[in-house]
N, C-alpha and C. Protein backbone atom coordinates (compact mmCIF):
# COMPACT_ATOMS: atom_id res chain seq x y z
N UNK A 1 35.20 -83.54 166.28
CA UNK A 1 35.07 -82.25 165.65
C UNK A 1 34.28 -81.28 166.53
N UNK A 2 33.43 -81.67 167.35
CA UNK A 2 32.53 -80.71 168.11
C UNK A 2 33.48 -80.41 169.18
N UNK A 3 33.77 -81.57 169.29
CA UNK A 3 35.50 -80.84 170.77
C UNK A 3 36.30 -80.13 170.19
N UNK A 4 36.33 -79.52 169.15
CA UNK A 4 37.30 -78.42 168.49
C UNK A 4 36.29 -76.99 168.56
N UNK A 5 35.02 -77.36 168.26
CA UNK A 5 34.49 -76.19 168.10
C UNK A 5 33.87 -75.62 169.43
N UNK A 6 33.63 -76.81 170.56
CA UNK A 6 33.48 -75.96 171.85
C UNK A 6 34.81 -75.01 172.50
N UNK A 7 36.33 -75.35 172.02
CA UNK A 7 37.43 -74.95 172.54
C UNK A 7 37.83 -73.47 171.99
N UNK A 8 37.11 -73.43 170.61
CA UNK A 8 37.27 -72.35 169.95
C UNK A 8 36.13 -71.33 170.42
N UNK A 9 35.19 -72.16 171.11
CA UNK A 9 34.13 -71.04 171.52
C UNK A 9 34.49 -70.70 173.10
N UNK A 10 34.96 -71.49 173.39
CA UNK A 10 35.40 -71.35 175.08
C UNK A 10 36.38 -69.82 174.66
N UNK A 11 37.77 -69.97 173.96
CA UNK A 11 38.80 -68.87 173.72
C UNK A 11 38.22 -67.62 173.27
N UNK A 12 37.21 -67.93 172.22
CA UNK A 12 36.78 -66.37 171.53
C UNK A 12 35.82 -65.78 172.54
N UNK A 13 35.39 -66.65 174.15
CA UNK A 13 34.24 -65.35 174.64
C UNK A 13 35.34 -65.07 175.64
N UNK A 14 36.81 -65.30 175.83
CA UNK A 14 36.87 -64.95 176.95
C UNK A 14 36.99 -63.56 177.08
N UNK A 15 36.97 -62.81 177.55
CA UNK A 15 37.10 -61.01 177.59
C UNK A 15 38.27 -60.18 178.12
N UNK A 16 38.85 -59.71 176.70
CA UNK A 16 40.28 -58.80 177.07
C UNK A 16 40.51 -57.85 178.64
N UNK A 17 41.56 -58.22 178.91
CA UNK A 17 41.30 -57.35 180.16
C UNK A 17 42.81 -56.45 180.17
N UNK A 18 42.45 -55.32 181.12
CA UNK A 18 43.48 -54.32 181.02
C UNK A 18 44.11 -54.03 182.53
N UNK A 19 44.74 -54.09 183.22
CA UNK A 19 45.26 -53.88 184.35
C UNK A 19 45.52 -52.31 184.86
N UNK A 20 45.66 -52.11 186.19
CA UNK A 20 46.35 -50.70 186.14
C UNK A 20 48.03 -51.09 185.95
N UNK A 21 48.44 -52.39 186.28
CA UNK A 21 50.15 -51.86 185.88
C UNK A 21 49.97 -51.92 184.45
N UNK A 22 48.99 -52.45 183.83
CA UNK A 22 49.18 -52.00 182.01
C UNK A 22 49.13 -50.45 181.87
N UNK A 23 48.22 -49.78 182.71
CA UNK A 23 48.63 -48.32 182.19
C UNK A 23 49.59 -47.60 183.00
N UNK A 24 49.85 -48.23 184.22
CA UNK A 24 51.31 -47.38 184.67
C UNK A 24 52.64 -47.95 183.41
N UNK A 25 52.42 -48.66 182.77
CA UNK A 25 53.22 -49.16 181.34
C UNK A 25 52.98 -48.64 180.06
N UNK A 26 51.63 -48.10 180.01
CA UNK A 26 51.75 -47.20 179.04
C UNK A 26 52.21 -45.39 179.30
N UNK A 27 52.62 -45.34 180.57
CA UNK A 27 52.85 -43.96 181.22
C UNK A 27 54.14 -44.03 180.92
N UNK A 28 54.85 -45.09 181.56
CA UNK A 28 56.20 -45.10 181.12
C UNK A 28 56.72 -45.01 179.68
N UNK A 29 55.38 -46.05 178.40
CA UNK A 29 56.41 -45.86 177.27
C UNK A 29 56.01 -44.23 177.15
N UNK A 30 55.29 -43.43 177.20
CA UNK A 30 54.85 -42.24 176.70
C UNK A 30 56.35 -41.55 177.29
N UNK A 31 56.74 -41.68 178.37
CA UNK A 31 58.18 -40.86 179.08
C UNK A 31 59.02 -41.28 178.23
N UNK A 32 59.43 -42.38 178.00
CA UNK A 32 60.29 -42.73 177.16
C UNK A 32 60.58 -42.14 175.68
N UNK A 33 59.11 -42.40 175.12
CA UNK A 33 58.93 -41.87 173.54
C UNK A 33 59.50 -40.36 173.41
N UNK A 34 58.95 -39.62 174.47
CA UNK A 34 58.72 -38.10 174.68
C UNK A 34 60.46 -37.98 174.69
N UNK A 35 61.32 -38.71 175.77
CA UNK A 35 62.35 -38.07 176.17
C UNK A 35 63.39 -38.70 174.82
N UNK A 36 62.93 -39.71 173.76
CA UNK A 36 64.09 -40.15 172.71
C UNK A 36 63.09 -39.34 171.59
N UNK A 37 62.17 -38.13 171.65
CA UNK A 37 61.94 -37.53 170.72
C UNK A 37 60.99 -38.28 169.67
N UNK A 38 60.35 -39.00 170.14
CA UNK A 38 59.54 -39.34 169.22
C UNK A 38 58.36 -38.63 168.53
N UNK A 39 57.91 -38.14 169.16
CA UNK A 39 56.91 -37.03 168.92
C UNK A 39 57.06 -35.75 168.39
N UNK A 40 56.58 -35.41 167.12
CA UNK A 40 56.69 -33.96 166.57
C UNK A 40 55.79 -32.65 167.48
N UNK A 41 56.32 -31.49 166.99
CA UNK A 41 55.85 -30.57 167.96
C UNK A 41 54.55 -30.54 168.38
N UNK A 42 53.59 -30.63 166.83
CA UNK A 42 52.10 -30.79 166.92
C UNK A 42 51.76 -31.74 167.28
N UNK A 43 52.06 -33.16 167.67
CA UNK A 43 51.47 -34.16 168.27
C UNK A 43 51.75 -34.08 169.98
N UNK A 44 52.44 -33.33 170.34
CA UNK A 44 53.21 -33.00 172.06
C UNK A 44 51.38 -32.70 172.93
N UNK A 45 50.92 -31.71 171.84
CA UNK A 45 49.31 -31.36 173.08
C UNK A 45 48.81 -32.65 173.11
N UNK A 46 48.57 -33.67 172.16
CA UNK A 46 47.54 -34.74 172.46
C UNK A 46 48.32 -35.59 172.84
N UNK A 47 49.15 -35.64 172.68
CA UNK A 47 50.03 -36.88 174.09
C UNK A 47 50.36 -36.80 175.24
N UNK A 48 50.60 -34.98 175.88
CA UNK A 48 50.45 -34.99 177.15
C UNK A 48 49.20 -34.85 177.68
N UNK A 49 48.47 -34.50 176.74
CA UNK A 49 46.81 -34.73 176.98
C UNK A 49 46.39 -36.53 177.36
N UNK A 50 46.94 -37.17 176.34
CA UNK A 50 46.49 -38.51 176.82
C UNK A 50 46.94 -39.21 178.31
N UNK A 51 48.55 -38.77 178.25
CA UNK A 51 49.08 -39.17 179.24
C UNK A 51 48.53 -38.54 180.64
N UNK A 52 48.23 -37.20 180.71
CA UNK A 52 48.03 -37.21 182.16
C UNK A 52 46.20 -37.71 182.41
N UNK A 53 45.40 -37.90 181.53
CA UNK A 53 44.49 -38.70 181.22
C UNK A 53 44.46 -39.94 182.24
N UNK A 54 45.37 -41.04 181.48
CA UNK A 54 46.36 -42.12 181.95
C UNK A 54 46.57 -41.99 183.21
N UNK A 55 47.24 -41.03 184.19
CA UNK A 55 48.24 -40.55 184.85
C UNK A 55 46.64 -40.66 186.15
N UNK A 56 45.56 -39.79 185.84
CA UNK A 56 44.75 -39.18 186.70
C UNK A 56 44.01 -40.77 187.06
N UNK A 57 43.63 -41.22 185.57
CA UNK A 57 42.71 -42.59 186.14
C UNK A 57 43.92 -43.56 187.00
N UNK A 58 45.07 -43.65 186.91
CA UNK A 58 46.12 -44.53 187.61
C UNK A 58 45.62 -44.29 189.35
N UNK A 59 45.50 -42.73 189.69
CA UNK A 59 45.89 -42.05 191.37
C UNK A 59 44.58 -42.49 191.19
N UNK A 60 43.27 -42.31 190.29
CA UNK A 60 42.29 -42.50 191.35
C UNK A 60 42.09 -43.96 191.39
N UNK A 61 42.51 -44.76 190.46
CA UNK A 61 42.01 -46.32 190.78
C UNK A 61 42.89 -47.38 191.51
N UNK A 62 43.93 -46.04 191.66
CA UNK A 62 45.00 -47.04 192.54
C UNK A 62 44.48 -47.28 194.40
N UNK A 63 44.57 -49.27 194.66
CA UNK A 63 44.14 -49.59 195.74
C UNK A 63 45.00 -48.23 197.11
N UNK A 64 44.01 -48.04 197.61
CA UNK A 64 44.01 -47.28 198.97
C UNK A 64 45.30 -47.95 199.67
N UNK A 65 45.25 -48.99 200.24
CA UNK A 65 46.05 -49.61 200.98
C UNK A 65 47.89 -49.25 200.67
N UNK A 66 47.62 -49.71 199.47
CA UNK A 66 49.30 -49.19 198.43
C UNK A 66 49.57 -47.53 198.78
N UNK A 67 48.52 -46.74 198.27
CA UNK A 67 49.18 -45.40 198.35
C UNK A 67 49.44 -44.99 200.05
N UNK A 68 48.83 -45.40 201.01
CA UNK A 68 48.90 -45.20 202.53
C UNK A 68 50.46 -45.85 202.95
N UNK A 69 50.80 -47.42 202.53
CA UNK A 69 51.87 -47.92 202.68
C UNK A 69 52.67 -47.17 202.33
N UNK A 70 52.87 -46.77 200.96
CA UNK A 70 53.88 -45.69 200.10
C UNK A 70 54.45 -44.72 201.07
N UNK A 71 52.95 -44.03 201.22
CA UNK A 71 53.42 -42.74 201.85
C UNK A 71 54.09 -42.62 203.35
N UNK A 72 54.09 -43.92 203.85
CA UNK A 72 54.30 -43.98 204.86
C UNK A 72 55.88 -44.44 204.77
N UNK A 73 56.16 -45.15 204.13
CA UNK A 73 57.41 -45.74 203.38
C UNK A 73 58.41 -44.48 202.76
N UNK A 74 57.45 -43.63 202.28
CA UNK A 74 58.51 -42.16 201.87
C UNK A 74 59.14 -41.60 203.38
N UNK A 75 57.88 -41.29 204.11
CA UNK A 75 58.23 -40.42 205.18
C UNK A 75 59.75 -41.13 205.85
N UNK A 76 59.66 -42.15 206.20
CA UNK A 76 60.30 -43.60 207.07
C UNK A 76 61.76 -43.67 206.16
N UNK A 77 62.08 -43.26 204.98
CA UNK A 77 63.34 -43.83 204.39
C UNK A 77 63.18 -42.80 203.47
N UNK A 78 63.55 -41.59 203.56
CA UNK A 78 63.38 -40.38 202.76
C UNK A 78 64.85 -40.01 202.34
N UNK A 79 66.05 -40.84 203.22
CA UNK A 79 67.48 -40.85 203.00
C UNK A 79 67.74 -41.73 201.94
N UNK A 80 67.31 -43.13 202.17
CA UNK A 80 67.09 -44.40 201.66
C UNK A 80 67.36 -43.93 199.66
N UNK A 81 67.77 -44.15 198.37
CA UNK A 81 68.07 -44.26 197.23
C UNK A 81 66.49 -45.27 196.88
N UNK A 82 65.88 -44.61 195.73
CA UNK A 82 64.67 -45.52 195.32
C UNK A 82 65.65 -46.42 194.37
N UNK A 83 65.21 -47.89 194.56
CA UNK A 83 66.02 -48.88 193.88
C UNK A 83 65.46 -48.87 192.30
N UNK A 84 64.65 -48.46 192.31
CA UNK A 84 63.78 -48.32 190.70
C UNK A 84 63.71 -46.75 189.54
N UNK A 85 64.76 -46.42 190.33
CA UNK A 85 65.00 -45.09 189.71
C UNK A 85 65.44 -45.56 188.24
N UNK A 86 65.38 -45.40 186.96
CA UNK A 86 66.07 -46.10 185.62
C UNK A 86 67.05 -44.82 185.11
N UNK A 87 66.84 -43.68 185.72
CA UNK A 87 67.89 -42.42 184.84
C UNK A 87 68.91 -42.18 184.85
N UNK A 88 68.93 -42.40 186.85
CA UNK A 88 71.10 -42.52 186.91
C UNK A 88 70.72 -42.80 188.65
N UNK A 89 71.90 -42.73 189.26
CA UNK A 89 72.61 -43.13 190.19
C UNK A 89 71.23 -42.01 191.73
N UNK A 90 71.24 -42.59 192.78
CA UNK A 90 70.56 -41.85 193.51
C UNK A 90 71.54 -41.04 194.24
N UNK A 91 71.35 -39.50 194.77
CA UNK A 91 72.24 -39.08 195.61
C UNK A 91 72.53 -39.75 196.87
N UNK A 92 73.23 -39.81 197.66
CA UNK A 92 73.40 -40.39 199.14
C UNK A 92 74.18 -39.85 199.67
């Protein structure tokens, strides 16, 4: 019985954690919600309020290394179709 109750104390301290791709995932559902209309007119200020919120802590806590690669990766294949586009087809 005490080996049940150390296992239950081990699980309840461990500490929730939040990622940045969890909030580049909550950026996306907010695009989503916004573009299938989920949101009434008066709720539109505090959700693009939250979102670019979201949006600002993403650029500044995003690792250095990633955004330098990126940008270097835009310049280099600027012809190139982004494979992760979800809306439609890339021009080429």
């Amino acid at each position: 019985m005490s080996n049940n109750t150390e296992n239950n104390t081990a699980e309840s301290s461990t500490v929730p954690e939040i990622t940045l791709k969890d909030f580049s995932n909550i950026l996306q559902i907010i695009d989503v919600a916004s573009r299938r209309g989920a949101f009434e007119g008066k709720e539109l200020s505090s959700v693009g309020s939250l979102r670019d919120r979201v949006e600002a802590f993403l650029v500044y806590h995003a690792p250095k290394q990633e955004q330098a690669n990126a940008s270097e990766g835009d310049t280099a294949n600027q012809e190139d179709p982004q494979p992760d586009l979800v809306d439609g087809p890339a021009d080429q």
